[in-house]
PDB file of N, CA and C in Angstrom:
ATOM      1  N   UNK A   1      12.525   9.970   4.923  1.00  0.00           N
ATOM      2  CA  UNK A   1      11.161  10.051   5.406  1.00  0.00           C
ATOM      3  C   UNK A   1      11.070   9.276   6.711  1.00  0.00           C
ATOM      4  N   UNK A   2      10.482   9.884   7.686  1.00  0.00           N
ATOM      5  CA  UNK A   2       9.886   9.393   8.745  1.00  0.00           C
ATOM      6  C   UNK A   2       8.918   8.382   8.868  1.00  0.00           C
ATOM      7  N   UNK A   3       9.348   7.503  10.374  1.00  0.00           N
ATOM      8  CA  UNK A   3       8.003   6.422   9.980  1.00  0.00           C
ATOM      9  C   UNK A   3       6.856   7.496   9.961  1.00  0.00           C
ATOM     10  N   UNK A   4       6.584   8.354  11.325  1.00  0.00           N
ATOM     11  CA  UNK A   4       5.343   9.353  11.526  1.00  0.00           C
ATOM     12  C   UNK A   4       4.915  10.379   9.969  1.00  0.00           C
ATOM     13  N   UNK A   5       5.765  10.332   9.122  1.00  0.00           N
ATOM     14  CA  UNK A   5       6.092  11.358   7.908  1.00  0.00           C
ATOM     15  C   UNK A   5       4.892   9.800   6.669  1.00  0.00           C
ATOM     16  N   UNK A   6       5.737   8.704   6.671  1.00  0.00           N
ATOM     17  CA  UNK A   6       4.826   8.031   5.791  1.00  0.00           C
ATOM     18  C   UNK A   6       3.692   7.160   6.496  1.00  0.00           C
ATOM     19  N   UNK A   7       3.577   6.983   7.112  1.00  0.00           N
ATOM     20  CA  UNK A   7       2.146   6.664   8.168  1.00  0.00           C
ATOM     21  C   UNK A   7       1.385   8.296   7.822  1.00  0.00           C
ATOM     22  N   UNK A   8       1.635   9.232   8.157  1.00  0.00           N
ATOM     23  CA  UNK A   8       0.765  10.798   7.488  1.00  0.00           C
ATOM     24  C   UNK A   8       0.393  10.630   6.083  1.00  0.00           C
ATOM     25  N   UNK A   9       1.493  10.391   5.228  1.00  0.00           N
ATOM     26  CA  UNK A   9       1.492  10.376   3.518  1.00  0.00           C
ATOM     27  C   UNK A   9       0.430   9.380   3.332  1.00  0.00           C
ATOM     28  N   UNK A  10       0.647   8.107   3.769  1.00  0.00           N
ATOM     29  CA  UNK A  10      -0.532   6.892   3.321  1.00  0.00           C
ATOM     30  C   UNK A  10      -1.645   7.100   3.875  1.00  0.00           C
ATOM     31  N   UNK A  11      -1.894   7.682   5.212  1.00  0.00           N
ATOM     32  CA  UNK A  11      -3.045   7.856   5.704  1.00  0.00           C
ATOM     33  C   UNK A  11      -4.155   9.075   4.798  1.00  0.00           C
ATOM     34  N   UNK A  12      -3.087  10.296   4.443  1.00  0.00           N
ATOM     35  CA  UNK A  12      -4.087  11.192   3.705  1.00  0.00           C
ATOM     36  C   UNK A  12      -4.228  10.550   1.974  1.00  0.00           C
ATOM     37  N   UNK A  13      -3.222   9.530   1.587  1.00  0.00           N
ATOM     38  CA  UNK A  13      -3.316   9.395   0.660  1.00  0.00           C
ATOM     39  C   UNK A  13      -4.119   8.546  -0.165  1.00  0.00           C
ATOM     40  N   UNK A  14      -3.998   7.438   0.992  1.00  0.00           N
ATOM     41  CA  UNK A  14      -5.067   6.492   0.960  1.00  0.00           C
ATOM     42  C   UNK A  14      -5.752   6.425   1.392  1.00  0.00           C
ATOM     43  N   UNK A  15      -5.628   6.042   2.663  1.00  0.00           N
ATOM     44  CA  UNK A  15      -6.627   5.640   4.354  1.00  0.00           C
ATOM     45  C   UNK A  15      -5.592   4.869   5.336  1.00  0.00           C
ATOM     46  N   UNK A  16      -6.160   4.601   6.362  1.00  0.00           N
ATOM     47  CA  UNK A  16      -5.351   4.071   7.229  1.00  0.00           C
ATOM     48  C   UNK A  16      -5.325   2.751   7.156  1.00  0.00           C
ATOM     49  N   UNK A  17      -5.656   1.820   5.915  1.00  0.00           N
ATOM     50  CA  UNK A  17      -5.617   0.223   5.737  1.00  0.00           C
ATOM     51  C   UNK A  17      -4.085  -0.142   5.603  1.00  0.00           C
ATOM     52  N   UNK A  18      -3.368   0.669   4.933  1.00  0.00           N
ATOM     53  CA  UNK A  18      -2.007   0.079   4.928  1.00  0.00           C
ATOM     54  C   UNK A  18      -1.422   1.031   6.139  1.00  0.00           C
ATOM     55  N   UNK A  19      -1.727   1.525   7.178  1.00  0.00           N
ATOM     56  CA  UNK A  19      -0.565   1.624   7.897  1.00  0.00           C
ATOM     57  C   UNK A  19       0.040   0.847   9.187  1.00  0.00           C
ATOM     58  N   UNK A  20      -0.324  -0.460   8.917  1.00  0.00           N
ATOM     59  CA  UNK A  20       0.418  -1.407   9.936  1.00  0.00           C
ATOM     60  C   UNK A  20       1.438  -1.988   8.930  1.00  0.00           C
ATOM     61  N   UNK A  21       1.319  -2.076   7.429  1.00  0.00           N
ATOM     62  CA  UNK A  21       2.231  -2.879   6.900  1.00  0.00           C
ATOM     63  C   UNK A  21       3.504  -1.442   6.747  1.00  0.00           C
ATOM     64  N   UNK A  22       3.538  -0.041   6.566  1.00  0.00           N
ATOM     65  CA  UNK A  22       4.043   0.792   7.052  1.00  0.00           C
ATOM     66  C   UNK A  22       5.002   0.517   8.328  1.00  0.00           C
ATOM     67  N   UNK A  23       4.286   0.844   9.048  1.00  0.00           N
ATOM     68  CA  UNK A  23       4.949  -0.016  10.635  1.00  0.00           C
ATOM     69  C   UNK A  23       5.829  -1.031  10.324  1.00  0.00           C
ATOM     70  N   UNK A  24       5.517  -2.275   9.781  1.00  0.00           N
ATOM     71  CA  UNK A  24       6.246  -3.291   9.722  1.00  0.00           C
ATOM     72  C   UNK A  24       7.210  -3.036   9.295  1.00  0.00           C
ATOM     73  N   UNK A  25       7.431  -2.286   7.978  1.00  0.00           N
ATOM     74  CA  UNK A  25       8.609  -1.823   7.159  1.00  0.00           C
ATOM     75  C   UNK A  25       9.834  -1.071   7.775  1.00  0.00           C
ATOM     76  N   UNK A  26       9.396  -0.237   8.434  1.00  0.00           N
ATOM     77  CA  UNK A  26      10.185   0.783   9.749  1.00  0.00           C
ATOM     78  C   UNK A  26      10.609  -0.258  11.004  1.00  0.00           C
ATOM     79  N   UNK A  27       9.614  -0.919  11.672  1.00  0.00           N
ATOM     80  CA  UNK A  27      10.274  -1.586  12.528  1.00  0.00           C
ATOM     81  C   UNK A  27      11.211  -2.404  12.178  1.00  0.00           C
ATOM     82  N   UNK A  28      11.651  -2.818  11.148  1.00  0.00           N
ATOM     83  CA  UNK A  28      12.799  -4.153  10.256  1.00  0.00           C
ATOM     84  C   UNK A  28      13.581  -3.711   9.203  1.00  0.00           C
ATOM     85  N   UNK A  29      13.786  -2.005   9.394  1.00  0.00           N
ATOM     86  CA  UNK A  29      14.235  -1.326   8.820  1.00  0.00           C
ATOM     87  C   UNK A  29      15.941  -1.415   9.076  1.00  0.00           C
ATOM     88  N   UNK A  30      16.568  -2.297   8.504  1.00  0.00           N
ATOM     89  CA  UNK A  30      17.959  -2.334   8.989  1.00  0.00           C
ATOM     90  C   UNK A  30      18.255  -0.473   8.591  1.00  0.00           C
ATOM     91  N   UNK A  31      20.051  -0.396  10.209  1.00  0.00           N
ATOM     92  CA  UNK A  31      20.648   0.807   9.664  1.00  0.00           C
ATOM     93  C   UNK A  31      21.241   1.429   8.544  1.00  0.00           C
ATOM     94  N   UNK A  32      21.618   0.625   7.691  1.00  0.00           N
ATOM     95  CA  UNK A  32      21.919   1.247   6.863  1.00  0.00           C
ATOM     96  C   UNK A  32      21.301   1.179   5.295  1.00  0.00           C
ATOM     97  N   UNK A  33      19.722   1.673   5.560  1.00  0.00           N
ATOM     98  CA  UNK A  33      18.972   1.517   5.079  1.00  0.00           C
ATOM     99  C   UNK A  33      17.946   2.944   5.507  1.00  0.00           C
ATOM    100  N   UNK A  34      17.759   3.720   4.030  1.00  0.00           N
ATOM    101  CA  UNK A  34      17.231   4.794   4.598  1.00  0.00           C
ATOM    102  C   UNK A  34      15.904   4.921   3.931  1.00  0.00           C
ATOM    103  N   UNK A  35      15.094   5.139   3.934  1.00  0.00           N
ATOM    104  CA  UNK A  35      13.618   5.202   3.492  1.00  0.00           C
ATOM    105  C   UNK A  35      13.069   6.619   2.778  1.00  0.00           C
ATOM    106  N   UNK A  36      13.254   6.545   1.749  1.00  0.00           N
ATOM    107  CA  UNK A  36      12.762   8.141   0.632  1.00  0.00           C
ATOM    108  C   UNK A  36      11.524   8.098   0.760  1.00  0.00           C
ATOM    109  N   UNK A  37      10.568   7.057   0.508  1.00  0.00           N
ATOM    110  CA  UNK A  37       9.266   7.259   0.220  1.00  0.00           C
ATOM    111  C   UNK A  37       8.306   6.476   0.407  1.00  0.00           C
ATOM    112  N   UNK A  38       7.022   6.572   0.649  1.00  0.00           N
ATOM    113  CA  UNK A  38       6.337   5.495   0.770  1.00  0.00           C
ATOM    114  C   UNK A  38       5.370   5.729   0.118  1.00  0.00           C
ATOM    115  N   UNK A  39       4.833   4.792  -0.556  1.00  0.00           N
ATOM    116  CA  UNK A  39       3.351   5.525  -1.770  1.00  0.00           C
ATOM    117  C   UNK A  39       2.775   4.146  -2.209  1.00  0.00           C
ATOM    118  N   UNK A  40       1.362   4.735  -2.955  1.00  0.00           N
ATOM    119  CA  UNK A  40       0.494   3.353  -3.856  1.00  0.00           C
ATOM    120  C   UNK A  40       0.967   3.810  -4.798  1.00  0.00           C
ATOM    121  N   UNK A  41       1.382   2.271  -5.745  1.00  0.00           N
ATOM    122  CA  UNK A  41       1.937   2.448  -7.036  1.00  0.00           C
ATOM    123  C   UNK A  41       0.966   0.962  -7.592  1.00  0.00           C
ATOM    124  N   UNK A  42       0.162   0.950  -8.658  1.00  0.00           N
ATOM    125  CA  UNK A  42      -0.188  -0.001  -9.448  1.00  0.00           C
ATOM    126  C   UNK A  42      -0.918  -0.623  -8.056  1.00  0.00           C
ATOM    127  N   UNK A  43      -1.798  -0.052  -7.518  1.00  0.00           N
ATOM    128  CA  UNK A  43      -2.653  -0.850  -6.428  1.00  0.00           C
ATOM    129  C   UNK A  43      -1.855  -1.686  -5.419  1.00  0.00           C
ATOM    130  N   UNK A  44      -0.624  -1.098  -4.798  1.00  0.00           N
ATOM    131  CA  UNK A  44       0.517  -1.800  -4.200  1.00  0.00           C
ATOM    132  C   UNK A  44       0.807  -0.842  -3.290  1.00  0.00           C
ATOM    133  N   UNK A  45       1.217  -0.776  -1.976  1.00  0.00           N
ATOM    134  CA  UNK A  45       2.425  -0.557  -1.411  1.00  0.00           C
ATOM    135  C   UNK A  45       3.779  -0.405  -1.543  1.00  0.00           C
ATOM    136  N   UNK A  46       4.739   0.416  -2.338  1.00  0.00           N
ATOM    137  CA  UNK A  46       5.725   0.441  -2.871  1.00  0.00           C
ATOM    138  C   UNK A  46       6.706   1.661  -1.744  1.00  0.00           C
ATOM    139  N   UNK A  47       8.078   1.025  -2.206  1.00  0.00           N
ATOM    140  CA  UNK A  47       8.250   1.527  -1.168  1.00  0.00           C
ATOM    141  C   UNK A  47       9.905   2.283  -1.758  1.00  0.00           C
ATOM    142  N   UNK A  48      10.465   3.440  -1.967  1.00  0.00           N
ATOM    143  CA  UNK A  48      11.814   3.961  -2.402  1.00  0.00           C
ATOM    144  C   UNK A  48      12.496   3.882  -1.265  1.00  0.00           C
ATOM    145  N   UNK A  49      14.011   3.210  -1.302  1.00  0.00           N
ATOM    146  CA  UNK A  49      14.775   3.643  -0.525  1.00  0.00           C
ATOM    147  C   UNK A  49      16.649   3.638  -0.667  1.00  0.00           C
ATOM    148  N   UNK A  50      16.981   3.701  -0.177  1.00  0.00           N
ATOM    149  CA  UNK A  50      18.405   3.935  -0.413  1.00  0.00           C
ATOM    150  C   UNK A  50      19.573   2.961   0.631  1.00  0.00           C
ATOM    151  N   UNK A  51      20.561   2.327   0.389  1.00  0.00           N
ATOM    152  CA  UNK A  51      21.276   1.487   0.900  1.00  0.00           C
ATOM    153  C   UNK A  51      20.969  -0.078   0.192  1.00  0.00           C
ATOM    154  N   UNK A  52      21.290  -1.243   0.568  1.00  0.00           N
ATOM    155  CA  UNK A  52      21.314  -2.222   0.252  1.00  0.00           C
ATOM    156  C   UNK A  52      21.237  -3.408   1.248  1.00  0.00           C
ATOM    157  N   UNK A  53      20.408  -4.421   1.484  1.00  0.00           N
ATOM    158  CA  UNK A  53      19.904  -5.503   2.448  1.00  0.00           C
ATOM    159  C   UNK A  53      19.076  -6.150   1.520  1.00  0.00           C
ATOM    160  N   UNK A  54      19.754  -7.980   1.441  1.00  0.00           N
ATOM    161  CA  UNK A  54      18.532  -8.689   0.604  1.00  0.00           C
ATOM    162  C   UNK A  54      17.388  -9.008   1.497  1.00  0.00           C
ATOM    163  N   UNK A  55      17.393  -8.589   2.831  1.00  0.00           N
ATOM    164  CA  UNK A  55      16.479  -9.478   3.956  1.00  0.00           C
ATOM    165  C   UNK A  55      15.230  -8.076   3.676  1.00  0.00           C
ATOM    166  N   UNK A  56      15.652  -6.551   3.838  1.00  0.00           N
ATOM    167  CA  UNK A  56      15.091  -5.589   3.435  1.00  0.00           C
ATOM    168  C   UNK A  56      14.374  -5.809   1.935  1.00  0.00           C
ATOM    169  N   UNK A  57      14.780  -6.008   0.866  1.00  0.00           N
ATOM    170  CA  UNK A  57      14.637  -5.535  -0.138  1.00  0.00           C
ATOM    171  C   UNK A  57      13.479  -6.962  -0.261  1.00  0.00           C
ATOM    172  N   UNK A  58      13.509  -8.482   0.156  1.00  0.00           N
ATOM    173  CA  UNK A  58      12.853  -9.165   0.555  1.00  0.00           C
ATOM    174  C   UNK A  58      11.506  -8.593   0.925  1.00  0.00           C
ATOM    175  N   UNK A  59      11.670  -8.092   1.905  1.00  0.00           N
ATOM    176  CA  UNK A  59      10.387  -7.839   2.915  1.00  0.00           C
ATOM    177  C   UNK A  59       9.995  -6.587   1.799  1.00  0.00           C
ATOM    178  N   UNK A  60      10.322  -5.815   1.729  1.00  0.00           N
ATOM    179  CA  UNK A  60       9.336  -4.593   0.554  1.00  0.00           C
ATOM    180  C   UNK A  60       8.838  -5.814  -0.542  1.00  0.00           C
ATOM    181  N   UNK A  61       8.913  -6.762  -0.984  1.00  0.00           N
ATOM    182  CA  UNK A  61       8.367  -7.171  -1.733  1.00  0.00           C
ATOM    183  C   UNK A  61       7.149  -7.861  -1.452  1.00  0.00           C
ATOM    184  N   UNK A  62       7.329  -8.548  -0.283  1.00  0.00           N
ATOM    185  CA  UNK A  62       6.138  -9.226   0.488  1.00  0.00           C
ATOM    186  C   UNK A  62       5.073  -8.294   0.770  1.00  0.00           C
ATOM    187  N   UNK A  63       5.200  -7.097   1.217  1.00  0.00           N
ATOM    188  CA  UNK A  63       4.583  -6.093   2.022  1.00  0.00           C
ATOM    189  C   UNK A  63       3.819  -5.612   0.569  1.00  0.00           C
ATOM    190  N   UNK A  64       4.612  -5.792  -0.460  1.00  0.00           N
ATOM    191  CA  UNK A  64       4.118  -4.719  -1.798  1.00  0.00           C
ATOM    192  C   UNK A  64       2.258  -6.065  -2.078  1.00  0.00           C
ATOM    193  N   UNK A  65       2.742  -7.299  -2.305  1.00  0.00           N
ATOM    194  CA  UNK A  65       2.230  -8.673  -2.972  1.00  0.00           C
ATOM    195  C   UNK A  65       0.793  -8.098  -1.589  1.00  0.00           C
ATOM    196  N   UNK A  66       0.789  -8.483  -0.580  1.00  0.00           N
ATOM    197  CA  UNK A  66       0.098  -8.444   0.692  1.00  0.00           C
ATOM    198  C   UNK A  66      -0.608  -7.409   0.726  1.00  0.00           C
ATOM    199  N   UNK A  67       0.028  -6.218   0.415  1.00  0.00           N
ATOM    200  CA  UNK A  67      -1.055  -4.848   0.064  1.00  0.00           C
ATOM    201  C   UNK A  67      -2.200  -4.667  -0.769  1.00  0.00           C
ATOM    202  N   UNK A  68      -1.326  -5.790  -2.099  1.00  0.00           N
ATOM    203  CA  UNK A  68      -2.399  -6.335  -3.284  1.00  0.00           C
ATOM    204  C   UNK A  68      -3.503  -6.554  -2.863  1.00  0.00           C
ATOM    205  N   UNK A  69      -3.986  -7.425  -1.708  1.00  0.00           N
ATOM    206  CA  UNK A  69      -4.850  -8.001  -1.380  1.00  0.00           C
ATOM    207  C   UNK A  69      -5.438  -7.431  -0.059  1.00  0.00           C
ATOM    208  N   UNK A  70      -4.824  -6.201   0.058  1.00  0.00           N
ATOM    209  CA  UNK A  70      -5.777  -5.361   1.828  1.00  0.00           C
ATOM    210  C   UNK A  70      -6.271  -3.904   1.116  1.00  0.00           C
ATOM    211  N   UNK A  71      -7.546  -3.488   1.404  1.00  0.00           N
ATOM    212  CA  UNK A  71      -8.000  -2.285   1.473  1.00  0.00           C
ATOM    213  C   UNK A  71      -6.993  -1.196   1.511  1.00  0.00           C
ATOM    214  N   UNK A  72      -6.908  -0.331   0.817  1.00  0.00           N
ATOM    215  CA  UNK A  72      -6.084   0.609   1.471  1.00  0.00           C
ATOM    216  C   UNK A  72      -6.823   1.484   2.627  1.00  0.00           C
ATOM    217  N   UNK A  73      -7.976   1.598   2.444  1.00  0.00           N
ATOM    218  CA  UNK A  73      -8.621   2.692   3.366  1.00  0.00           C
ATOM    219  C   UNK A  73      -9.083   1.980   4.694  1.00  0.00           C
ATOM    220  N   UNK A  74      -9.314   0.842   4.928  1.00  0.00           N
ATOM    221  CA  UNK A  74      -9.509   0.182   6.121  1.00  0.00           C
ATOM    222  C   UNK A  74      -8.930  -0.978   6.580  1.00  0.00           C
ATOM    223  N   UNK A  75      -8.075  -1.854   5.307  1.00  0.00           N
ATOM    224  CA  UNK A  75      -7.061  -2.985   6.001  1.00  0.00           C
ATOM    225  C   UNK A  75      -8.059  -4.233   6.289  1.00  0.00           C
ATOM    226  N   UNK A  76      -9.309  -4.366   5.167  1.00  0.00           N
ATOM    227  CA  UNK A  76      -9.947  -5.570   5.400  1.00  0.00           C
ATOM    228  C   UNK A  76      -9.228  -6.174   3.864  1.00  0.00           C
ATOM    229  N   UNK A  77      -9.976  -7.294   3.932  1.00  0.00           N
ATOM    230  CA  UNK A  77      -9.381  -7.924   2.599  1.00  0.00           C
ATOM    231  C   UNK A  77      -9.737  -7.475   1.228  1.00  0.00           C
ATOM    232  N   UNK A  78      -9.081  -7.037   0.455  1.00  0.00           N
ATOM    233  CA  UNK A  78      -9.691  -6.464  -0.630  1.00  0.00           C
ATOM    234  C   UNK A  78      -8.839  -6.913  -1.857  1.00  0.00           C
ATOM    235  N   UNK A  79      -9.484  -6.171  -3.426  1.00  0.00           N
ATOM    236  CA  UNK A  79      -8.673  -6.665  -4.329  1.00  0.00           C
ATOM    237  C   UNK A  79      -8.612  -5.419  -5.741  1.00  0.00           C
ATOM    238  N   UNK A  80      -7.766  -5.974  -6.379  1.00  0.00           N
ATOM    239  CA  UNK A  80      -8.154  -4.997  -7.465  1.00  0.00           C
ATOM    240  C   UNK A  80      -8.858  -3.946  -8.175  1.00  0.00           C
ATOM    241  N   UNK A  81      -8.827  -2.856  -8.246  1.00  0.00           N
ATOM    242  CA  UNK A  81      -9.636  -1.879  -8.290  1.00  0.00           C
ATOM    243  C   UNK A  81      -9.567  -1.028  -9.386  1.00  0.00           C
ATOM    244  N   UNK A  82     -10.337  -0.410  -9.956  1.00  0.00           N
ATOM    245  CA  UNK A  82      -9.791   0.929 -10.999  1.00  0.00           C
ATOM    246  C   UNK A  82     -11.066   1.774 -10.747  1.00  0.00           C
ATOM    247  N   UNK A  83     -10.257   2.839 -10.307  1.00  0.00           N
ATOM    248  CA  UNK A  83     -11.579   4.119  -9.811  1.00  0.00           C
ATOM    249  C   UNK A  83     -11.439   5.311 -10.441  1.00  0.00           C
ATOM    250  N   UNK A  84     -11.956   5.689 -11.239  1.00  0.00           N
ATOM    251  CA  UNK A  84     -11.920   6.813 -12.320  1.00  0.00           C
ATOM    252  C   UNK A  84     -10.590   6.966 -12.587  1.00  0.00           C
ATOM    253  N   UNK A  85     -10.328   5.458 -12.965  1.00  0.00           N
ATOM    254  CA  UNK A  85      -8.663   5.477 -13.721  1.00  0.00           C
ATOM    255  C   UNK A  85      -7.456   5.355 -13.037  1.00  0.00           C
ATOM    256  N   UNK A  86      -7.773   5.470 -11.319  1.00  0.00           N
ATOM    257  CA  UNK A  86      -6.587   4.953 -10.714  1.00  0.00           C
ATOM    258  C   UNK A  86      -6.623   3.809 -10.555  1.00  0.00           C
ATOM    259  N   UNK A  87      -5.646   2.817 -10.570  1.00  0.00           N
ATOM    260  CA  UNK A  87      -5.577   1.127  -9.983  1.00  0.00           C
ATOM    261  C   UNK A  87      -5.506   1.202  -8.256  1.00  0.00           C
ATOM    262  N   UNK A  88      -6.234   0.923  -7.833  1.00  0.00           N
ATOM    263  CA  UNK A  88      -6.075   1.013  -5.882  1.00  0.00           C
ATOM    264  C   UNK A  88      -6.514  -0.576  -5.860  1.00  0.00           C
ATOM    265  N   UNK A  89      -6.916  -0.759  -4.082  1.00  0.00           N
ATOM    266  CA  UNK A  89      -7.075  -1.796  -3.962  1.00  0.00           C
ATOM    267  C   UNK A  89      -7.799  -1.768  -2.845  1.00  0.00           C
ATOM    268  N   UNK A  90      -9.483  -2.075  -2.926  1.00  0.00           N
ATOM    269  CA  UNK A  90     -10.371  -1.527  -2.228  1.00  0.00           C
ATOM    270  C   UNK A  90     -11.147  -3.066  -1.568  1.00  0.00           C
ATOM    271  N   UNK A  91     -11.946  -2.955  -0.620  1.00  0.00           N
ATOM    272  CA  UNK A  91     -12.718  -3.976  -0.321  1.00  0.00           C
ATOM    273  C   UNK A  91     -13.824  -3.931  -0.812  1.00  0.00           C
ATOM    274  N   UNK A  92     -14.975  -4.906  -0.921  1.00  0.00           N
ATOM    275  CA  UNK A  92     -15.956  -4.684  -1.122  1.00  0.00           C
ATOM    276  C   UNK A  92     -16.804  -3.644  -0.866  1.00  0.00           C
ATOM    277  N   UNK A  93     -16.869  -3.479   0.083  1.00  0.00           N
ATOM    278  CA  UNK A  93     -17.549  -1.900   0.650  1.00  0.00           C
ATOM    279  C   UNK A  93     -16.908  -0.660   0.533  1.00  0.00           C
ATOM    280  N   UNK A  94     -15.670  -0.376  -0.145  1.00  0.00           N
ATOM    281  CA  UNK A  94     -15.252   0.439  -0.104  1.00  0.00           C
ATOM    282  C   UNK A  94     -15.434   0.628  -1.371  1.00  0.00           C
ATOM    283  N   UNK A  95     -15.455  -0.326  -2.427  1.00  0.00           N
ATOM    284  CA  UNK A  95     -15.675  -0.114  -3.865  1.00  0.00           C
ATOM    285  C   UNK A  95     -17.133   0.597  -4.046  1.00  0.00           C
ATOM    286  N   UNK A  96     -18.184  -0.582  -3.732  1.00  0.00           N
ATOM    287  CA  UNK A  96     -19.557  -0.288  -3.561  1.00  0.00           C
ATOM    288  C   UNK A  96     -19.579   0.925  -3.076  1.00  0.00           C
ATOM    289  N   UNK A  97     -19.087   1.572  -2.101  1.00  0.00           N
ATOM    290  CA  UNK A  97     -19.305   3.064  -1.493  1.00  0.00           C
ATOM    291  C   UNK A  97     -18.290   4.036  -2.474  1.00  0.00           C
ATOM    292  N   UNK A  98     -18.087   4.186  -3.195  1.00  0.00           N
ATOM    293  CA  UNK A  98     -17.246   4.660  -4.486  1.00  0.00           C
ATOM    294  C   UNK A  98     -18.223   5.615  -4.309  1.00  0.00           C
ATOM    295  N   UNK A  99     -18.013   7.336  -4.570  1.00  0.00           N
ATOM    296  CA  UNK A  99     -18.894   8.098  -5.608  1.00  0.00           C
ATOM    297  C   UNK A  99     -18.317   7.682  -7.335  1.00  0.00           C
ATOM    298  N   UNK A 100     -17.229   7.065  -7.189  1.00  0.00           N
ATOM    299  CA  UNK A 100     -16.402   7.208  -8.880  1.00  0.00           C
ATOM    300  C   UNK A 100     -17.488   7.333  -9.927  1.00  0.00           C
ATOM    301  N   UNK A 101     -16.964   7.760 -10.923  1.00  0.00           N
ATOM    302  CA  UNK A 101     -17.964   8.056 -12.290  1.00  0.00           C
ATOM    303  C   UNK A 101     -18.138   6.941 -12.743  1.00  0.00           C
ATOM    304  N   UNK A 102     -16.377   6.834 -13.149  1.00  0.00           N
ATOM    305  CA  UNK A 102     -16.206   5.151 -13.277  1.00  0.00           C
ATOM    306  C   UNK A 102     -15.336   4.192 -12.207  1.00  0.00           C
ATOM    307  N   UNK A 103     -15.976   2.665 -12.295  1.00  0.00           N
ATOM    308  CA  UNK A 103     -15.323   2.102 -11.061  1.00  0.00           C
ATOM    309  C   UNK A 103     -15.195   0.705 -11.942  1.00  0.00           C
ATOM    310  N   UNK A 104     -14.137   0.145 -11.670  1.00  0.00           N
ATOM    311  CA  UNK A 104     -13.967  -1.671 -12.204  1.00  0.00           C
ATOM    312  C   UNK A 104     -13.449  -2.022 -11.207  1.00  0.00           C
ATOM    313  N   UNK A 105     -14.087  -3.865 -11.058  1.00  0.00           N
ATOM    314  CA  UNK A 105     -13.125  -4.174 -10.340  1.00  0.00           C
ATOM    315  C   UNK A 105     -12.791  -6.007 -10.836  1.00  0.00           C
ATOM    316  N   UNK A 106     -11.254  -6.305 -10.767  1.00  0.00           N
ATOM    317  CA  UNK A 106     -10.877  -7.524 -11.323  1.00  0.00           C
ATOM    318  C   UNK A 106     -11.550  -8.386 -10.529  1.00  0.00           C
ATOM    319  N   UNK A 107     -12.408  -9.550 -11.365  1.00  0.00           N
ATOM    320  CA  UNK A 107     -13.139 -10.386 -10.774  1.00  0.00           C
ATOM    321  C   UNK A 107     -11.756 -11.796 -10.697  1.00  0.00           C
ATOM    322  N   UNK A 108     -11.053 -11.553 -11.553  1.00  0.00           N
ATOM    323  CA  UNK A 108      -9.664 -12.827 -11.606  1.00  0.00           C
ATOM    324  C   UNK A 108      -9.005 -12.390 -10.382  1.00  0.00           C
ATOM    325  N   UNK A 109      -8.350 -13.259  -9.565  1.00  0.00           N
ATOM    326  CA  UNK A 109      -7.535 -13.487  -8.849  1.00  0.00           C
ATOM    327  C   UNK A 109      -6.344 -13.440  -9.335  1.00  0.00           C
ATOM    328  N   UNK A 110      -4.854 -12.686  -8.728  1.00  0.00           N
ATOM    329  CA  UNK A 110      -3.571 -12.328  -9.549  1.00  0.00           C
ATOM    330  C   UNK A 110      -2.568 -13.895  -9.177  1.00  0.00           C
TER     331      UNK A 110
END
């Protein structure tokens, strides 16, 4: 996958809140290190890829923890979410602006 390929995927999938931590991932993307996928998994940034780097495999973890806590749709600070059953990770205003049927959101800090 392309950086331009998952910057597209997160943008229609989410919004454009995670695509600087996207960016980050690609720009520190050692070579021999290839990138399958990029997706929200469990209100996270998760990221598939193929080859081996602990400095890589490092940084997807930071980027995953850090996502926890940003909007996906606008990249302000946000937190825990469940929106008609998906786990995302929304800001205040993005929750509040929900049509969801159903919406929760974790008042605990992780």
């Amino acid at each position: 996958m392309t950086k331009e390929e998952a910057i597209a995927h997160i943008n229609e999938t989410c919004g454009n809140g995670w695509i600087n931590p996207v960016e980050i991932l690609y720009d520190n993307k050692p070579e021999n290190i290839e990138i399958q996928c990029v997706f929200q998994k469990w209100a996270g940034l998760s990221v598939d890829y193929e080859g081996e780097d602990v400095h890589f495999e490092e940084l997807t973890d930071v980027i995953y923890s850090i996502s926890q806590k940003m909007c996906e749709i606008c990249g302000k600070s946000g937190g825990y979410t469940i929106i008609d059953g998906w786990e995302t990770t929304l800001c205040d205003f993005h929750f509040k602006d929900s049509p969801a049927k159903e919406k929760h959101r974790n008042t605990h800090t992780k």
